[in-house]
C-alpha atoms as a PDB file:
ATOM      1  CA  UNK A   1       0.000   0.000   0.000  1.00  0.00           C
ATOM      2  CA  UNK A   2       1.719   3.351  -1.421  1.00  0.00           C
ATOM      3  CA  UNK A   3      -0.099   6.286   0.331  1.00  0.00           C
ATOM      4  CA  UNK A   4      -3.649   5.183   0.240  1.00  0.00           C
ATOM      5  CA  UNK A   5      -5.608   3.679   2.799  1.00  0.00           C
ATOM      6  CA  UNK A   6      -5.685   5.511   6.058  1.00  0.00           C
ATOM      7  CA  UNK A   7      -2.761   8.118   5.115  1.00  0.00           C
ATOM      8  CA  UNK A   8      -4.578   9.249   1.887  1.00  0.00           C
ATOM      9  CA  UNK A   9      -7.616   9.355   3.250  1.00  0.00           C
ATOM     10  CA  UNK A  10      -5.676  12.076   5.827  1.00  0.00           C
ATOM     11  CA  UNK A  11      -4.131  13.284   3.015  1.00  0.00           C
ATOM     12  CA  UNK A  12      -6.969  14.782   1.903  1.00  0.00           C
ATOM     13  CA  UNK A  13      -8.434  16.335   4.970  1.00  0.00           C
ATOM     14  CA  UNK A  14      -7.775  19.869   6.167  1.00  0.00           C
ATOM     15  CA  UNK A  15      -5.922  20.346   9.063  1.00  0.00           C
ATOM     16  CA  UNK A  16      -6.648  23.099  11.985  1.00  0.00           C
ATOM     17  CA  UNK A  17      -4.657  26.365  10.260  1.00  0.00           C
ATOM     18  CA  UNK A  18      -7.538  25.441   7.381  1.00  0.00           C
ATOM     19  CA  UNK A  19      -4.913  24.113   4.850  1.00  0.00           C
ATOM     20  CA  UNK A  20      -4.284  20.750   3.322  1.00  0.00           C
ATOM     21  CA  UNK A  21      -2.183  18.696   5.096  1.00  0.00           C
ATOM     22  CA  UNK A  22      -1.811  16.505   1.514  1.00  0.00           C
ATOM     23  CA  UNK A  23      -0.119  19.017   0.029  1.00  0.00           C
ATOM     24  CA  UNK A  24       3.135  17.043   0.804  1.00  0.00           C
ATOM     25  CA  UNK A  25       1.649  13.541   0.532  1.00  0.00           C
ATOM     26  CA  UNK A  26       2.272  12.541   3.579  1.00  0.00           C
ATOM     27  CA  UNK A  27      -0.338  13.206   6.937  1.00  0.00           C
ATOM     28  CA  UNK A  28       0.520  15.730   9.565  1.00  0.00           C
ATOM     29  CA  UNK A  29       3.224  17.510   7.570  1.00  0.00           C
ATOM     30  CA  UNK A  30       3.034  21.425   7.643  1.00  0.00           C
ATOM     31  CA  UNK A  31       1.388  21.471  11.250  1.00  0.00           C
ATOM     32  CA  UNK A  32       4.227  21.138  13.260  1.00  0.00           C
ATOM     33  CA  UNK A  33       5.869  24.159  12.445  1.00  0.00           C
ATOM     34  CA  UNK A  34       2.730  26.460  14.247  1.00  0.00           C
ATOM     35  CA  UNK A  35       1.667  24.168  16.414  1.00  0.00           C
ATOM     36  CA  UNK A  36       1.929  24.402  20.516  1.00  0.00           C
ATOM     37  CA  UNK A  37       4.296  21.928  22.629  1.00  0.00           C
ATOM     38  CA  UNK A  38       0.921  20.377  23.138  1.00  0.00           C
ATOM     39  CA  UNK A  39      -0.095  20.248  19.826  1.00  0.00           C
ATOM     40  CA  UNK A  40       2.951  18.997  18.803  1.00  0.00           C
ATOM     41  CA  UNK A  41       2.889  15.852  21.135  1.00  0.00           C
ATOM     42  CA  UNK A  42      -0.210  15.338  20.053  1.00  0.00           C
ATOM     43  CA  UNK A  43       0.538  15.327  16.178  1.00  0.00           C
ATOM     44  CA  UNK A  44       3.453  12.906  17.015  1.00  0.00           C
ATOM     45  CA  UNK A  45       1.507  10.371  18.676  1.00  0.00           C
ATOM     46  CA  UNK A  46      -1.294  10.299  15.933  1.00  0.00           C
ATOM     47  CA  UNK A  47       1.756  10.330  13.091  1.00  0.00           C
ATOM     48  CA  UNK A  48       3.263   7.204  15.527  1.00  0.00           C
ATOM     49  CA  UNK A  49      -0.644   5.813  14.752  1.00  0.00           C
ATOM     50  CA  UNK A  50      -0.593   5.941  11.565  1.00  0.00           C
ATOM     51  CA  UNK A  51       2.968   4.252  11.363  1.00  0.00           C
ATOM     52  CA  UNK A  52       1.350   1.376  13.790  1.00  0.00           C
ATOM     53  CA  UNK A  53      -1.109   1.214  10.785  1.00  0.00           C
ATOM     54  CA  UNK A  54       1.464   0.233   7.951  1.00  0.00           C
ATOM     55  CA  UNK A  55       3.525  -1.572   9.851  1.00  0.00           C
ATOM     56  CA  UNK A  56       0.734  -4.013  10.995  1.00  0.00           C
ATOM     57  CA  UNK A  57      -0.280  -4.384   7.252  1.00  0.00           C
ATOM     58  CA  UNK A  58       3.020  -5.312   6.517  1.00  0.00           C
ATOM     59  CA  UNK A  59       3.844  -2.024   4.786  1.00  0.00           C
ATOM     60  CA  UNK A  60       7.594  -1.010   6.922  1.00  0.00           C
ATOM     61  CA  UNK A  61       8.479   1.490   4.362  1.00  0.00           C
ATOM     62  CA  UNK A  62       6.027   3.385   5.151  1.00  0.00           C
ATOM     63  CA  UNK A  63       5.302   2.659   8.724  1.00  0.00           C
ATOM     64  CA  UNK A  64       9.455   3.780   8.884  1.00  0.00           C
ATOM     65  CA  UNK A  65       9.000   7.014   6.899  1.00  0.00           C
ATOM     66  CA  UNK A  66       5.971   7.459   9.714  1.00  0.00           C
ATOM     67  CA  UNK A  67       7.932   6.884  12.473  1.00  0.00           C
ATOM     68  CA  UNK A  68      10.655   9.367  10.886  1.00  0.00           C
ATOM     69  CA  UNK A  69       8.014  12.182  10.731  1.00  0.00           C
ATOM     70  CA  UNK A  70       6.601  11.569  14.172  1.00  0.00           C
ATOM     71  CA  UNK A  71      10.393  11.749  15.786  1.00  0.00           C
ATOM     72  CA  UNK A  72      10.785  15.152  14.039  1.00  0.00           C
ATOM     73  CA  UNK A  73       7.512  16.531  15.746  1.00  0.00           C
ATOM     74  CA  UNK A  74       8.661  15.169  18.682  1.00  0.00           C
ATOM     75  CA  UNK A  75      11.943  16.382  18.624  1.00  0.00           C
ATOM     76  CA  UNK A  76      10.578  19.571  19.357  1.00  0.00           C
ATOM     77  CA  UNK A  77       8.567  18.498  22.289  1.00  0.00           C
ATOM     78  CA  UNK A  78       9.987  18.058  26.250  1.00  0.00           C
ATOM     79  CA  UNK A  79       8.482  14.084  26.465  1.00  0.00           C
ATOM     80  CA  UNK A  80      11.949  11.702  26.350  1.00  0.00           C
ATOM     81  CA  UNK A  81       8.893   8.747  27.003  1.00  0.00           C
ATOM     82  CA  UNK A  82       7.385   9.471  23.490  1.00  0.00           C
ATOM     83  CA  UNK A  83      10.537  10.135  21.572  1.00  0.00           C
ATOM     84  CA  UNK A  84      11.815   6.622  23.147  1.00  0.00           C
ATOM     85  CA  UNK A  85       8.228   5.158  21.907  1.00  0.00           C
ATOM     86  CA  UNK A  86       8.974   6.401  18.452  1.00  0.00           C
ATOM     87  CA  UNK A  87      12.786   5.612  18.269  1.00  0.00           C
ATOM     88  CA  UNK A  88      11.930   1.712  18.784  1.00  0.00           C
ATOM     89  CA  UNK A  89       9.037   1.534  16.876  1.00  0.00           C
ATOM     90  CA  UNK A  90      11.707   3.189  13.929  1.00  0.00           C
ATOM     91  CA  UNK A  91      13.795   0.333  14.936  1.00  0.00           C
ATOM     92  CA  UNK A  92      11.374  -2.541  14.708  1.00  0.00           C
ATOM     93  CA  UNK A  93       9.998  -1.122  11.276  1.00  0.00           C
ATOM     94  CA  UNK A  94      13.732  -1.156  10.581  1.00  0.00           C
ATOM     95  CA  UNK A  95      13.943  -5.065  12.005  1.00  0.00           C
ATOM     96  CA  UNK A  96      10.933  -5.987   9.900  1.00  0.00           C
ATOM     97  CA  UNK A  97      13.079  -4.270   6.716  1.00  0.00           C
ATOM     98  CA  UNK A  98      15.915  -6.470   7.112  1.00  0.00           C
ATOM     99  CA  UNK A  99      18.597  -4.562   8.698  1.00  0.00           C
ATOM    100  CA  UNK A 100      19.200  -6.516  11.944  1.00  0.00           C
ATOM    101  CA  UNK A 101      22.808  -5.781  12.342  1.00  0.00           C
ATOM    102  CA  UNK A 102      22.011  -1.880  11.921  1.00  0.00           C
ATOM    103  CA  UNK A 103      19.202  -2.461  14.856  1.00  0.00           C
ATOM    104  CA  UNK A 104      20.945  -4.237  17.320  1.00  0.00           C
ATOM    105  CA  UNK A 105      23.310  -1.465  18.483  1.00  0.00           C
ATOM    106  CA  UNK A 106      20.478   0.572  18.728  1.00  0.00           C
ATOM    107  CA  UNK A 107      18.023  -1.386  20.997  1.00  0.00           C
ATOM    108  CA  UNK A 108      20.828  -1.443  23.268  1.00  0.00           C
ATOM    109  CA  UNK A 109      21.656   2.272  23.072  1.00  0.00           C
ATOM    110  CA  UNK A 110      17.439   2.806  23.823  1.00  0.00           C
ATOM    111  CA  UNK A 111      17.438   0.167  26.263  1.00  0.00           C
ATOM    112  CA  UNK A 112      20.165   2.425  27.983  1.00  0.00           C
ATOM    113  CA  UNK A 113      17.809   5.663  27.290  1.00  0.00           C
ATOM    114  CA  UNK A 114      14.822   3.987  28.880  1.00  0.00           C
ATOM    115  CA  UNK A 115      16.619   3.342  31.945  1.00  0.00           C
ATOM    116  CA  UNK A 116      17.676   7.074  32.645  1.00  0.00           C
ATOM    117  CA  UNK A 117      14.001   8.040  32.507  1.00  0.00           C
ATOM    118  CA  UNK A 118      14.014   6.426  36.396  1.00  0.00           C
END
């Protein structure tokens, strides 16, 4: 599934500012960059959704490039819980690709990261 489904059916909504969030064919883009810290946490988690969607129908390329977006909204945002969320759910999407040996080092580095947030 290219960007159909779910995503395209996003695609084609408008967002809150009243403009089309298809306009760069993927969901979510162009809100982040007005958007409150709220708004923005927000907008990651229902990006990290819509990744969840591909990757459970099998689709990691796209579920990946989700992930991708939701870690830049999030980047922007104080929550270290969500941003670990998203950086494993990258890395499974990235596990389900094929590239184990590019993975591994990286569970362990967020395995590390989780266990700072104590």
């Amino acid at each position: 599934m290219a960007h159909g489904g779910v995503g395209g059916r996003l695609g084609r909504s408008a967002d809150a500012g009243g403009t089309r969030a298809g306009r760069t064919g993927k969901p979510g883009r162009g809100i982040e960059h007005r958007a409150s810290g709220q708004e923005r946490h927000l907008t990651a988690i229902a990006t990290n959704w819509i990744g969840d969607f591909y990757f459970y129908q099998g689709d990691y390329t796209n579920a990946r490039e989700q992930y991708d977006s939701a870690l830049k909204i999030a980047a922007k945002t104080p929550d270290r819980e969500t941003t670990l969320l998203l950086e494993v759910n990258r890395a499974k999407a990235d596990l389900a690709l094929g590239h184990a040996n590019a993975v591994i080092p990286e569970f362990r580095k967020l395995v590390q990261d989780a266990d700072k947030l104590d």
